[in-house]
PDB file of N, CA and C in Angstrom:
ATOM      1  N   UNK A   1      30.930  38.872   2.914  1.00  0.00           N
ATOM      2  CA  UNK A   1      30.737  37.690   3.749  1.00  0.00           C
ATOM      3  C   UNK A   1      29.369  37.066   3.507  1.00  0.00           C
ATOM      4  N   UNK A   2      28.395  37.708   3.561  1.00  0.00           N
ATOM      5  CA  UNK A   2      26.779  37.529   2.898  1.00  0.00           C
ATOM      6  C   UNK A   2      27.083  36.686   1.812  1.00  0.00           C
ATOM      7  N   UNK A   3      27.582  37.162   0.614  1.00  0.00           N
ATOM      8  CA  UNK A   3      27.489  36.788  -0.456  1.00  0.00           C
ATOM      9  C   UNK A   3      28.346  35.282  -0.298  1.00  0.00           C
ATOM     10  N   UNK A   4      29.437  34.916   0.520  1.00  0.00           N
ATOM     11  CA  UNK A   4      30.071  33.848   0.000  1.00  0.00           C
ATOM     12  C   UNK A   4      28.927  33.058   1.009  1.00  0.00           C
ATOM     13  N   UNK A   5      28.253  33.305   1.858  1.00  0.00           N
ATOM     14  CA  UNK A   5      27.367  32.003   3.199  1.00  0.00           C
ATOM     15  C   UNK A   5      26.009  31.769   2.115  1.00  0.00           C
ATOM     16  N   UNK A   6      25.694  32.629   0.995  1.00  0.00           N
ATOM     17  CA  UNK A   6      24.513  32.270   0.581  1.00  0.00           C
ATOM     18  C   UNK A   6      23.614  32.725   0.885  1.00  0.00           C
ATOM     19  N   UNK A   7      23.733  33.522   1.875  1.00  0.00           N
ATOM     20  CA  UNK A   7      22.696  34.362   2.860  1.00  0.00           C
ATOM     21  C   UNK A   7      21.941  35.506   2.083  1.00  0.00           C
ATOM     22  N   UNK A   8      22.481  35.928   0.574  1.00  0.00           N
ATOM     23  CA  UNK A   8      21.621  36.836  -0.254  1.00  0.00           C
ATOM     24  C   UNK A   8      20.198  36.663  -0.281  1.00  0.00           C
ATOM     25  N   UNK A   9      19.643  37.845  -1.810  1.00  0.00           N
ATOM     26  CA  UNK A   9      18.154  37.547  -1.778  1.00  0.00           C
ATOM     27  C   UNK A   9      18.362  36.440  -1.937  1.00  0.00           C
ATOM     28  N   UNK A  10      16.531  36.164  -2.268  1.00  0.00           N
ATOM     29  CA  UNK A  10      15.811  35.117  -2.582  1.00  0.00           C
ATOM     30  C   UNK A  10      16.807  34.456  -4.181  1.00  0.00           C
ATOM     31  N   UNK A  11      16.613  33.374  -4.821  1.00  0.00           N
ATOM     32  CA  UNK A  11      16.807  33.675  -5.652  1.00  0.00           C
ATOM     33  C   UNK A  11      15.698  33.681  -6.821  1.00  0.00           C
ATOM     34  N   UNK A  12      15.576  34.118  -8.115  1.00  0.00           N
ATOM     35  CA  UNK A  12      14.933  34.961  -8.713  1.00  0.00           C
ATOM     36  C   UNK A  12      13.819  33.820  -9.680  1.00  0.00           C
ATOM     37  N   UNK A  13      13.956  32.135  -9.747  1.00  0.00           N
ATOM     38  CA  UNK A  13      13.857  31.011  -9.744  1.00  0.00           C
ATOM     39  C   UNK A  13      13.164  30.513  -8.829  1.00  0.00           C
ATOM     40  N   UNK A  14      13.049  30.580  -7.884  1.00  0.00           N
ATOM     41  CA  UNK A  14      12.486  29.984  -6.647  1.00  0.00           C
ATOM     42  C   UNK A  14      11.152  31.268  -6.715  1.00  0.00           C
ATOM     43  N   UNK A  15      10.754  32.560  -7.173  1.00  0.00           N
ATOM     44  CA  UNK A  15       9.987  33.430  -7.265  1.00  0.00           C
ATOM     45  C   UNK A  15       8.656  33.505  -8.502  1.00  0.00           C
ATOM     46  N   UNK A  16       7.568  33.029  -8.041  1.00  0.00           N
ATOM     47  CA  UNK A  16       6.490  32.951  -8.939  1.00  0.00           C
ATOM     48  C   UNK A  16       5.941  34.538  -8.682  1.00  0.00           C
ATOM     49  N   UNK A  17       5.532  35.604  -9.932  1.00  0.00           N
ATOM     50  CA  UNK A  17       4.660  36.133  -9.629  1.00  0.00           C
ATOM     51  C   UNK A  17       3.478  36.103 -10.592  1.00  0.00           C
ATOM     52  N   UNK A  18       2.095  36.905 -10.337  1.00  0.00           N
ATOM     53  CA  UNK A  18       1.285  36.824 -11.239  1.00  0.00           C
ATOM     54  C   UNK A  18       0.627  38.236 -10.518  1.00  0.00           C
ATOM     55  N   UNK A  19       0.513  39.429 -11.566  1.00  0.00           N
ATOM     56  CA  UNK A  19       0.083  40.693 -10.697  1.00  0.00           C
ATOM     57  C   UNK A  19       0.620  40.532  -9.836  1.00  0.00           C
ATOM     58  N   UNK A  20       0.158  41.348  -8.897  1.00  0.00           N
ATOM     59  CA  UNK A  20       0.156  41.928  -7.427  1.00  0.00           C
ATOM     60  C   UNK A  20       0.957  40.497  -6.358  1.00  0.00           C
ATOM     61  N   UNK A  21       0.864  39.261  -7.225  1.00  0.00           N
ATOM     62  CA  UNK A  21       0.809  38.084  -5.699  1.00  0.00           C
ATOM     63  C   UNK A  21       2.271  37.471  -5.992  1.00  0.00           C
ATOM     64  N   UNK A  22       2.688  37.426  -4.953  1.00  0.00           N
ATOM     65  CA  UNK A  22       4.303  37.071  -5.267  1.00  0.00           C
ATOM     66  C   UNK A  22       4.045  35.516  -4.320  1.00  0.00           C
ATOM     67  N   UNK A  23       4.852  34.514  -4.620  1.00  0.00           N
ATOM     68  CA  UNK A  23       5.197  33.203  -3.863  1.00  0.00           C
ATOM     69  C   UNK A  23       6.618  32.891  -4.098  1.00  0.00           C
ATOM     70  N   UNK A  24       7.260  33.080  -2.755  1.00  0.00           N
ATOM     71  CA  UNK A  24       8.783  31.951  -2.983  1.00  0.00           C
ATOM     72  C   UNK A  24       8.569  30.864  -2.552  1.00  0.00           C
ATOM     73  N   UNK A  25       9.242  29.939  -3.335  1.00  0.00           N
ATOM     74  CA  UNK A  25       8.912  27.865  -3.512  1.00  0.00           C
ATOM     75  C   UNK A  25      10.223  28.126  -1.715  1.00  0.00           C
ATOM     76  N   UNK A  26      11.412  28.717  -2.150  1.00  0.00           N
ATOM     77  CA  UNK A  26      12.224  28.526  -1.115  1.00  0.00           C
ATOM     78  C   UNK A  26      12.041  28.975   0.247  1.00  0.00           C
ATOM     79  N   UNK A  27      11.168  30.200   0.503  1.00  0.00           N
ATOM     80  CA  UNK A  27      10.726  30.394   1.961  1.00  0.00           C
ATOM     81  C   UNK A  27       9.329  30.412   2.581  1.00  0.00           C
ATOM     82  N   UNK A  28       8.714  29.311   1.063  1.00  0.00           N
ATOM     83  CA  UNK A  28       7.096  29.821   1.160  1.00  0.00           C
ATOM     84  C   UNK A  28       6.783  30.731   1.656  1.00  0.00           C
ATOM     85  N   UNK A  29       7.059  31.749   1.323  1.00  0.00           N
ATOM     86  CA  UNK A  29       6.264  33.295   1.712  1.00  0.00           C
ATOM     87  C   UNK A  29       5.487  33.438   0.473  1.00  0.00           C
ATOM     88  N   UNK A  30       4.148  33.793   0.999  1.00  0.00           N
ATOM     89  CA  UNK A  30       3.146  34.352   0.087  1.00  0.00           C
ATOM     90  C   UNK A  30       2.913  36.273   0.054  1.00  0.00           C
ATOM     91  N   UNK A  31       3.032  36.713  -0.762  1.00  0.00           N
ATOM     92  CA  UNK A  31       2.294  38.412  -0.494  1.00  0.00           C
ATOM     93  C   UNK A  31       1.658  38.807  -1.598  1.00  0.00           C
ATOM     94  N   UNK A  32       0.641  39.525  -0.816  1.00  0.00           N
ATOM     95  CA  UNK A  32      -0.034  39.900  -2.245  1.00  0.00           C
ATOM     96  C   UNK A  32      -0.277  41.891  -1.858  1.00  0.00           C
ATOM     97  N   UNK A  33      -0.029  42.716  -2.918  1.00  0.00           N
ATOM     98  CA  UNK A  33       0.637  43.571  -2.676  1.00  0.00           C
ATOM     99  C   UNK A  33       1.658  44.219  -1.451  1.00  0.00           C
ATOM    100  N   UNK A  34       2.485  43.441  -1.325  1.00  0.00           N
ATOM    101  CA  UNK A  34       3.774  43.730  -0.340  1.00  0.00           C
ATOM    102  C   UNK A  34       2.933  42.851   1.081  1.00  0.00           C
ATOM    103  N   UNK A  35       1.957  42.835   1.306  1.00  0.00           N
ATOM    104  CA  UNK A  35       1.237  42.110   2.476  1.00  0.00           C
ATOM    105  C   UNK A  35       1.296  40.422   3.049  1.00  0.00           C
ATOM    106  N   UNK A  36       2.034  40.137   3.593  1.00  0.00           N
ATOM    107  CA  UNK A  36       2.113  38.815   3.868  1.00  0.00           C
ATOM    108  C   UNK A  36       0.560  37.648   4.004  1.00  0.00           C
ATOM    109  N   UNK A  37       0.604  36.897   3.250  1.00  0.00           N
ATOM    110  CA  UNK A  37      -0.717  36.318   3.863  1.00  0.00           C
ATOM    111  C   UNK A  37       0.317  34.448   4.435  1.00  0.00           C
ATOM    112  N   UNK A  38      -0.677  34.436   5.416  1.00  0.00           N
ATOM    113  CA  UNK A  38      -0.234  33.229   5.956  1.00  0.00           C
ATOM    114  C   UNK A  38      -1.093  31.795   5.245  1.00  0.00           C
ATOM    115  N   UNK A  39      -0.528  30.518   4.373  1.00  0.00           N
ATOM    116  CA  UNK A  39      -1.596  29.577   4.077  1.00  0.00           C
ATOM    117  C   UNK A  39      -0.638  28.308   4.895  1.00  0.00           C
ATOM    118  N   UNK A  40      -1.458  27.093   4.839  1.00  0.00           N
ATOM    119  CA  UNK A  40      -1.181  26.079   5.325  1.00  0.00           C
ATOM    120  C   UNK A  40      -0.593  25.500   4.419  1.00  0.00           C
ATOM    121  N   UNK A  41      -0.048  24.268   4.422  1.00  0.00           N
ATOM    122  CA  UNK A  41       0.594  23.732   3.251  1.00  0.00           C
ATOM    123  C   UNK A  41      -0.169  23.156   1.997  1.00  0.00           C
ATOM    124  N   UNK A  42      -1.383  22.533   2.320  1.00  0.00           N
ATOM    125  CA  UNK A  42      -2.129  22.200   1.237  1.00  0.00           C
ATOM    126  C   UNK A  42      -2.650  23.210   0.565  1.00  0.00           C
ATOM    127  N   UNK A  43      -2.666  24.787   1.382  1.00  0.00           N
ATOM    128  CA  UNK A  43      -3.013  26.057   0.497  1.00  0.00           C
ATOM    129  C   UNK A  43      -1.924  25.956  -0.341  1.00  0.00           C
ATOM    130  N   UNK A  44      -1.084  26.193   0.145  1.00  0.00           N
ATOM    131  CA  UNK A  44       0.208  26.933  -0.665  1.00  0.00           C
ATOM    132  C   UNK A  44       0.800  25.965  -2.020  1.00  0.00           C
ATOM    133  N   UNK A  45       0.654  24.625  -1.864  1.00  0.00           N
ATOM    134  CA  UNK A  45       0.431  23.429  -2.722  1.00  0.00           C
ATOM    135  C   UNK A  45      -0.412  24.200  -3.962  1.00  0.00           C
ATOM    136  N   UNK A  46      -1.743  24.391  -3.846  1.00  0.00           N
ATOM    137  CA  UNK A  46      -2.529  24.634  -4.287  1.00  0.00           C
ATOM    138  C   UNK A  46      -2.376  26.185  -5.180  1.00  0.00           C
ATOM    139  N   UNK A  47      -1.655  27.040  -4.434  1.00  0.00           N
ATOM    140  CA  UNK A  47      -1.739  27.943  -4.969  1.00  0.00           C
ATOM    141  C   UNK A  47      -0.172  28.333  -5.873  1.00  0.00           C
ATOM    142  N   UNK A  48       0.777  27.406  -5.749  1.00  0.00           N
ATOM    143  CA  UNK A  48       1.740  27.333  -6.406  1.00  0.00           C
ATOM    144  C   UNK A  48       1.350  26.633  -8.381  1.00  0.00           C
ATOM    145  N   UNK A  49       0.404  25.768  -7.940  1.00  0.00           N
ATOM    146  CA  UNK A  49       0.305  25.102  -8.681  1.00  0.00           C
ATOM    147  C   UNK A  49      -0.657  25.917  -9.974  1.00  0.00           C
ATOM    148  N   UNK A  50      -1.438  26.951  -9.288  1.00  0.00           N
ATOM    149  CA  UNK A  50      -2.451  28.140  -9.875  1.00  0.00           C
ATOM    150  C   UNK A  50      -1.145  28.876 -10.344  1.00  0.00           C
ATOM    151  N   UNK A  51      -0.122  29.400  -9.416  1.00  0.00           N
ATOM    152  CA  UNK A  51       0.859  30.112 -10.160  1.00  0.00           C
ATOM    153  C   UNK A  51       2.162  29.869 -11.276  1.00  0.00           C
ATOM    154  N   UNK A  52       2.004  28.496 -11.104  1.00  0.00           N
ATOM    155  CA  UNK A  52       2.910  27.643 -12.298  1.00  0.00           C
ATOM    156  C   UNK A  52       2.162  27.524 -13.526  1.00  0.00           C
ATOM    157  N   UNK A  53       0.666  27.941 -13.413  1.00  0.00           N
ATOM    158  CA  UNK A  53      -0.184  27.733 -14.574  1.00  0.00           C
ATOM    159  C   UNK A  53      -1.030  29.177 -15.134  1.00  0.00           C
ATOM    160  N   UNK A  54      -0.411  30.572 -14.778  1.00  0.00           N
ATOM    161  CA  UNK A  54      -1.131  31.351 -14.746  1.00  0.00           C
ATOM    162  C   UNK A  54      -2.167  31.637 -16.102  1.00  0.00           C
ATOM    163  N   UNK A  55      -3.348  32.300 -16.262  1.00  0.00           N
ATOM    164  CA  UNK A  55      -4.047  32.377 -16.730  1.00  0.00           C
ATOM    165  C   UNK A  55      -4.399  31.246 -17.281  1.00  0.00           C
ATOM    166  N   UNK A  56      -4.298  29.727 -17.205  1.00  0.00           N
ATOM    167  CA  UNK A  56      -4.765  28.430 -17.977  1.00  0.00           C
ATOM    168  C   UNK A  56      -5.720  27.745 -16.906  1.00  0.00           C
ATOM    169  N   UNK A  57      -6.661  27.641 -17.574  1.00  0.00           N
ATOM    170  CA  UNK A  57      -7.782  26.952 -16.847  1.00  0.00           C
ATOM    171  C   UNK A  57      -7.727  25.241 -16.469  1.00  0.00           C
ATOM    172  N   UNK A  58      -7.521  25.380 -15.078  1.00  0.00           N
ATOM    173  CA  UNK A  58      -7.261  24.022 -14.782  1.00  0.00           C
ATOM    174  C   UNK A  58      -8.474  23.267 -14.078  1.00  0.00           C
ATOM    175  N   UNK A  59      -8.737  22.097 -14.595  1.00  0.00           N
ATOM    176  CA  UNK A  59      -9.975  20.822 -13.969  1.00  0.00           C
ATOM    177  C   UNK A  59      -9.657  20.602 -12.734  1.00  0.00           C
ATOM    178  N   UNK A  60     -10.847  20.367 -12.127  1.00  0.00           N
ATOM    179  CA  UNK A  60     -11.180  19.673 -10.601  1.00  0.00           C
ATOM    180  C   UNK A  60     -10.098  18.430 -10.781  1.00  0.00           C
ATOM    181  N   UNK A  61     -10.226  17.546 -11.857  1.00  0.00           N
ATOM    182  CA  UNK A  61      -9.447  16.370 -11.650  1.00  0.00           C
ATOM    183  C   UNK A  61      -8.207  16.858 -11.879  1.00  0.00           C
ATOM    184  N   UNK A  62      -7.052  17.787 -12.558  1.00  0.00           N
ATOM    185  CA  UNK A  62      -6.090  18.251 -12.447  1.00  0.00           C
ATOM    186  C   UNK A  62      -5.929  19.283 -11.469  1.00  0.00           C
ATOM    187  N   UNK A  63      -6.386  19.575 -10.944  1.00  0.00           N
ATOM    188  CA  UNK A  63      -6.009  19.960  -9.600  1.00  0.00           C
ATOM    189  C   UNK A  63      -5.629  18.500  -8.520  1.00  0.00           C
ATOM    190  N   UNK A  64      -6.767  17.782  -8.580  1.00  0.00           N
ATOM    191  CA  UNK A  64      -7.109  16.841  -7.388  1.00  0.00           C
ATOM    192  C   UNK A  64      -5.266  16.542  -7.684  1.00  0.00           C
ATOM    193  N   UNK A  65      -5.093  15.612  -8.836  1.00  0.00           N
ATOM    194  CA  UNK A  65      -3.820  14.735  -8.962  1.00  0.00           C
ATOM    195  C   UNK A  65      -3.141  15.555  -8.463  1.00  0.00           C
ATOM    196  N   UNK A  66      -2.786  17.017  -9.080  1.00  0.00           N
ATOM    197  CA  UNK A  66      -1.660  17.315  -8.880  1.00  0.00           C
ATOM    198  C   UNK A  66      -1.212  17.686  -6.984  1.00  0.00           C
ATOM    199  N   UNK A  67      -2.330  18.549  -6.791  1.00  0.00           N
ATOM    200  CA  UNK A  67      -2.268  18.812  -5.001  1.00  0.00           C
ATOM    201  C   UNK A  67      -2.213  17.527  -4.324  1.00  0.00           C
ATOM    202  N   UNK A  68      -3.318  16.918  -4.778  1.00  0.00           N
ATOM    203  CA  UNK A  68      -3.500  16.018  -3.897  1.00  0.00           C
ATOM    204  C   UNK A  68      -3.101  14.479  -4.138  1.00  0.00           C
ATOM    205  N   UNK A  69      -2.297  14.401  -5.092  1.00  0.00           N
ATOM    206  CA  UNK A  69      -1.848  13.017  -5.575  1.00  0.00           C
ATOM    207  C   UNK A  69      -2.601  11.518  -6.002  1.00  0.00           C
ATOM    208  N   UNK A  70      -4.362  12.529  -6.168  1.00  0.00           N
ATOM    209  CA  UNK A  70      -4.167  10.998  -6.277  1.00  0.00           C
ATOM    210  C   UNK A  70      -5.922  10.801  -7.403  1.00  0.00           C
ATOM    211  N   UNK A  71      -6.704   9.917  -7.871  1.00  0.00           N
ATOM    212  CA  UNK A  71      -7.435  10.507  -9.083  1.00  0.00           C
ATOM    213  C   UNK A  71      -8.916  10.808  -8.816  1.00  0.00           C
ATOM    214  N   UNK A  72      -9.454  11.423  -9.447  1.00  0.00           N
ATOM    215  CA  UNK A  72     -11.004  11.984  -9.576  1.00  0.00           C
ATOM    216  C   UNK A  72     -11.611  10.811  -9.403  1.00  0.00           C
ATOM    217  N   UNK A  73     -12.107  10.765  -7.963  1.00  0.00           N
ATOM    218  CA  UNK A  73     -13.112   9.655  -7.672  1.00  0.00           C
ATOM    219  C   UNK A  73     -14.299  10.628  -7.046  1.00  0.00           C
ATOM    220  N   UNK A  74     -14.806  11.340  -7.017  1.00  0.00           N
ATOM    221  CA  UNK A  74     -15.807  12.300  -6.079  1.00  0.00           C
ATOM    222  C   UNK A  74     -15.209  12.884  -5.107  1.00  0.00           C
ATOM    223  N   UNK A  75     -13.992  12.832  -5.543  1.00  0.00           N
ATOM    224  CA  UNK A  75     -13.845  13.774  -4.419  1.00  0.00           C
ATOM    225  C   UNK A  75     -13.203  15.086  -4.830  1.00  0.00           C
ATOM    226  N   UNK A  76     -14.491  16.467  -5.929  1.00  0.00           N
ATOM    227  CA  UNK A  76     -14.340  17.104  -6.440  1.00  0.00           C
ATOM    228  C   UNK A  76     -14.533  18.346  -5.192  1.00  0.00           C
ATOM    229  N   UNK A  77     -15.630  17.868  -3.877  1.00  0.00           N
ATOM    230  CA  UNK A  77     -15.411  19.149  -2.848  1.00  0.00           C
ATOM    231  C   UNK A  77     -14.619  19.497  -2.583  1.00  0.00           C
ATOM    232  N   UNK A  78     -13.844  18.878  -2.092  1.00  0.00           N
ATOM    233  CA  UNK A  78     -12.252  19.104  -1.361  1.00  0.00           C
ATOM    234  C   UNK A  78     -11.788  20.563  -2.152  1.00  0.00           C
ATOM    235  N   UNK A  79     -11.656  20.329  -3.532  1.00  0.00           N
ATOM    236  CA  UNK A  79     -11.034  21.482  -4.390  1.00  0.00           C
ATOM    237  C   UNK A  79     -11.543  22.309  -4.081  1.00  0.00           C
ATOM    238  N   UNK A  80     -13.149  22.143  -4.156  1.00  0.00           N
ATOM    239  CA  UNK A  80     -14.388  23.589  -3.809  1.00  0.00           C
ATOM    240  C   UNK A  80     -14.126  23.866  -2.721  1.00  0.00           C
ATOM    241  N   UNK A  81     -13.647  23.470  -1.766  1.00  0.00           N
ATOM    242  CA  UNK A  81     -13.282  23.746  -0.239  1.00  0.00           C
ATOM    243  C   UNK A  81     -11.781  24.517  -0.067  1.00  0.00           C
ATOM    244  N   UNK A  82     -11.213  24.249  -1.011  1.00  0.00           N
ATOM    245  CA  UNK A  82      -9.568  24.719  -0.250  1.00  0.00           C
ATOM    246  C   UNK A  82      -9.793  25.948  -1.746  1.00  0.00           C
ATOM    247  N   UNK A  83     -10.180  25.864  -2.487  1.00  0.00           N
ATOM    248  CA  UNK A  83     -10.756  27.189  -3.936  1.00  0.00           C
ATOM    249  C   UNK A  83     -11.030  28.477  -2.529  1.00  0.00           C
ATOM    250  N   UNK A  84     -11.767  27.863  -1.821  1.00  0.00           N
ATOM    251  CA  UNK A  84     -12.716  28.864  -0.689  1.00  0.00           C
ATOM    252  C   UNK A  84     -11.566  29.485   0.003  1.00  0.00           C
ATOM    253  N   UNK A  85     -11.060  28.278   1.068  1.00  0.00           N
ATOM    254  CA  UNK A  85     -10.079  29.437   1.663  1.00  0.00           C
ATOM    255  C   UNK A  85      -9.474  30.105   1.237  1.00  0.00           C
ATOM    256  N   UNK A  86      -8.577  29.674  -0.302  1.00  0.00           N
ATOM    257  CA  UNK A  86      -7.744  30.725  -0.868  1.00  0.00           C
ATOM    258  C   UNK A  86      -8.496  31.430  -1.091  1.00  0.00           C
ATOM    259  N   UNK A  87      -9.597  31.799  -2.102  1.00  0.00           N
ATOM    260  CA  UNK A  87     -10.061  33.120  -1.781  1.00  0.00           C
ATOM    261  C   UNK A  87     -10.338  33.849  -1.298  1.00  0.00           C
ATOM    262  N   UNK A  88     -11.046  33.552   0.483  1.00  0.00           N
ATOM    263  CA  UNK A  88     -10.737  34.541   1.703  1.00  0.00           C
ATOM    264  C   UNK A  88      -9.065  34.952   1.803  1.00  0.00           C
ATOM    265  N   UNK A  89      -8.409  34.312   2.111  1.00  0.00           N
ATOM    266  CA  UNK A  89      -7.144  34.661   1.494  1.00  0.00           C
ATOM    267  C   UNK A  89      -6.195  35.995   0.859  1.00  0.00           C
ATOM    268  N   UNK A  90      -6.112  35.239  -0.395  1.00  0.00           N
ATOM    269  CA  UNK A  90      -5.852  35.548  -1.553  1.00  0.00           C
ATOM    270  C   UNK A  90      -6.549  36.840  -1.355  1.00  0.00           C
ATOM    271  N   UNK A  91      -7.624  36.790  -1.969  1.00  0.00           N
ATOM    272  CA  UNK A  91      -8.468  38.331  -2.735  1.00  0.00           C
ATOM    273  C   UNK A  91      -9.123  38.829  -1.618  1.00  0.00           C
ATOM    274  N   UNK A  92      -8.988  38.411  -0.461  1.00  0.00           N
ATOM    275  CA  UNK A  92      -9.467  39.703   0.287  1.00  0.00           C
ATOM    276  C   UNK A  92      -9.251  41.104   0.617  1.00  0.00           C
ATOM    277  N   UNK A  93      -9.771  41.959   0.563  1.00  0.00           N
ATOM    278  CA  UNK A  93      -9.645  43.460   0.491  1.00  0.00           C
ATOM    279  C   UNK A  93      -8.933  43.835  -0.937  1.00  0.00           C
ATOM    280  N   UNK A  94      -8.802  42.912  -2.060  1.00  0.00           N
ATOM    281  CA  UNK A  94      -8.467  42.754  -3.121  1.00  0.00           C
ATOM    282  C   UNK A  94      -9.029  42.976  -4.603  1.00  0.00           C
ATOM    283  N   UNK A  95      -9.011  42.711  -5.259  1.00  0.00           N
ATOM    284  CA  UNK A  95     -10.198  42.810  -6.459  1.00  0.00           C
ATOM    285  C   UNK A  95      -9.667  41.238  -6.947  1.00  0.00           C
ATOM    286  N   UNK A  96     -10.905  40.315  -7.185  1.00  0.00           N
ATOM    287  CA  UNK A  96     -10.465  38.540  -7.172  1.00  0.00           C
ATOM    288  C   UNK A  96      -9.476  38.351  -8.328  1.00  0.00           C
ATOM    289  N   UNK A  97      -8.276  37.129  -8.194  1.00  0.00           N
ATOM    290  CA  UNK A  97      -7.568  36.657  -8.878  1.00  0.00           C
ATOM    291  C   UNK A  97      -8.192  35.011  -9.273  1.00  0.00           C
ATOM    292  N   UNK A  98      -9.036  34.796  -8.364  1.00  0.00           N
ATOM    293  CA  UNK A  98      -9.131  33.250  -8.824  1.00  0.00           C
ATOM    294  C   UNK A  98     -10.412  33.016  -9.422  1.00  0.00           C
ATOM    295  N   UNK A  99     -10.642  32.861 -10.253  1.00  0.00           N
ATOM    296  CA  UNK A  99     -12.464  33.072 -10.761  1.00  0.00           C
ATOM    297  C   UNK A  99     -12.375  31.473 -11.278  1.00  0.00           C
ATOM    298  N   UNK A 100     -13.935  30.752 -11.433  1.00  0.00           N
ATOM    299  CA  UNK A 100     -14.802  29.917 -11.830  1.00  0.00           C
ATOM    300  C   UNK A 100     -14.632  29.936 -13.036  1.00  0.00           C
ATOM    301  N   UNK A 101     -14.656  28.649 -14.035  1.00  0.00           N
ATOM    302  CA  UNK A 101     -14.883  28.840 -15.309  1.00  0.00           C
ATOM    303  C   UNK A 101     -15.755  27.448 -15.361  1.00  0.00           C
ATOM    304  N   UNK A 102     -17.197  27.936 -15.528  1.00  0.00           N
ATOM    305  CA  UNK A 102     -18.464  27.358 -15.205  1.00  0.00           C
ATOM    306  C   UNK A 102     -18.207  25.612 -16.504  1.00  0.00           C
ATOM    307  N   UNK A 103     -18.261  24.726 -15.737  1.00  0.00           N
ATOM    308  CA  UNK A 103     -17.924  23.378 -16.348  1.00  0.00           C
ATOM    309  C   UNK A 103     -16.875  22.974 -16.638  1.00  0.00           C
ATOM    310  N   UNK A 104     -15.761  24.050 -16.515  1.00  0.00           N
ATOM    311  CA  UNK A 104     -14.352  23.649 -16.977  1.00  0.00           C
ATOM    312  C   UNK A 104     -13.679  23.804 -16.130  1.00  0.00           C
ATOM    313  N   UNK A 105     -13.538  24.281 -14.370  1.00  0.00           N
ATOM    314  CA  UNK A 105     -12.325  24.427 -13.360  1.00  0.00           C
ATOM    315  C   UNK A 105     -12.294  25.707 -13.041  1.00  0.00           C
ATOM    316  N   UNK A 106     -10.932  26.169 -12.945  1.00  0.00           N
ATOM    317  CA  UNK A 106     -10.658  27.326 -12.106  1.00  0.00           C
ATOM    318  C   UNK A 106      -9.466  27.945 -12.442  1.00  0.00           C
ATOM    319  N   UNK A 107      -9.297  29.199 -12.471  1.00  0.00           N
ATOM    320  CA  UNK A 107      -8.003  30.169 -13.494  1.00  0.00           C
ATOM    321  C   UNK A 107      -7.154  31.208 -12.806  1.00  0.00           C
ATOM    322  N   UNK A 108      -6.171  31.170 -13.064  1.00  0.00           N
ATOM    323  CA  UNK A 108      -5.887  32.317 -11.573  1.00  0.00           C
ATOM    324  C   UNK A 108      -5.538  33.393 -12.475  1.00  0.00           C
ATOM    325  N   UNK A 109      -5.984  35.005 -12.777  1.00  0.00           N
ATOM    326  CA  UNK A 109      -5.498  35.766 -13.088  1.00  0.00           C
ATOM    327  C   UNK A 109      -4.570  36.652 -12.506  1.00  0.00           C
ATOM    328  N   UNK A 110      -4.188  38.000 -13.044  1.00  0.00           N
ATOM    329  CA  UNK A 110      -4.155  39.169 -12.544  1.00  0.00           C
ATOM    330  C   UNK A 110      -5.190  39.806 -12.511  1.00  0.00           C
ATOM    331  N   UNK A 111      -5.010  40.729 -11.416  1.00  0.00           N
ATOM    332  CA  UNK A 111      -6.547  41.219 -10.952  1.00  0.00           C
ATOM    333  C   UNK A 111      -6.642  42.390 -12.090  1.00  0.00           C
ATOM    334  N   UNK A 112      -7.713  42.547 -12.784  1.00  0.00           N
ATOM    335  CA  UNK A 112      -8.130  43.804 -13.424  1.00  0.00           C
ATOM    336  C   UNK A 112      -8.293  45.037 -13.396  1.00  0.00           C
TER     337      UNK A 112
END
């Protein structure tokens, strides 16, 4: 009966992982080793978009467009600001996934 309502897992498509951090697009649930973390939507925006790109170093201005729709006019804090919460986040009690790449943006690994 499950199986014909659709009511199964997740499906396996809708599931980004990278190491330890799992995201479903379909129930936005975030976890990072089995642990639920709770983000807001412009987090989870943000951090989908780190997990659609894993290990590739992405620009302040490709971030801005893509999260935030719209182009690199100075408004490069914002990124440095929502970079922040995910990393309280994200890598707390963790070993970090999201590191700096000094003049070029920001990279999301697996943790080491």
């Amino acid at each position: 009966l499950l199986r014909r309502s659709g009511a199964t897992e997740p499906k396996p498509d809708s599931m980004l992982t990278v190491g330890d951090l799992t995201l479903d697009e379909n129930s936005r649930e975030v976890r990072r080793a089995g642990e639920e973390i709770h983000l807001t939507t412009t987090e989870f925006e943000l951090l989908r978009y780190f997990m659609r790109n894993p290990t590739r170093v992405l620009s302040k201005a490709q971030i801005l467009d893509r999260v935030w729709n719209y182009d690199f006019r100075g408004q490069a804090n914002v990124v440095e600001l929502y970079i922040s919460y995910l990393r309280k986040k994200i890598d707390r009690g963790h070993k970090p996934m999201i590191h700096t790449m000094r003049g070029a943006g920001y990279v999301l690994k697996p943790a080491e």
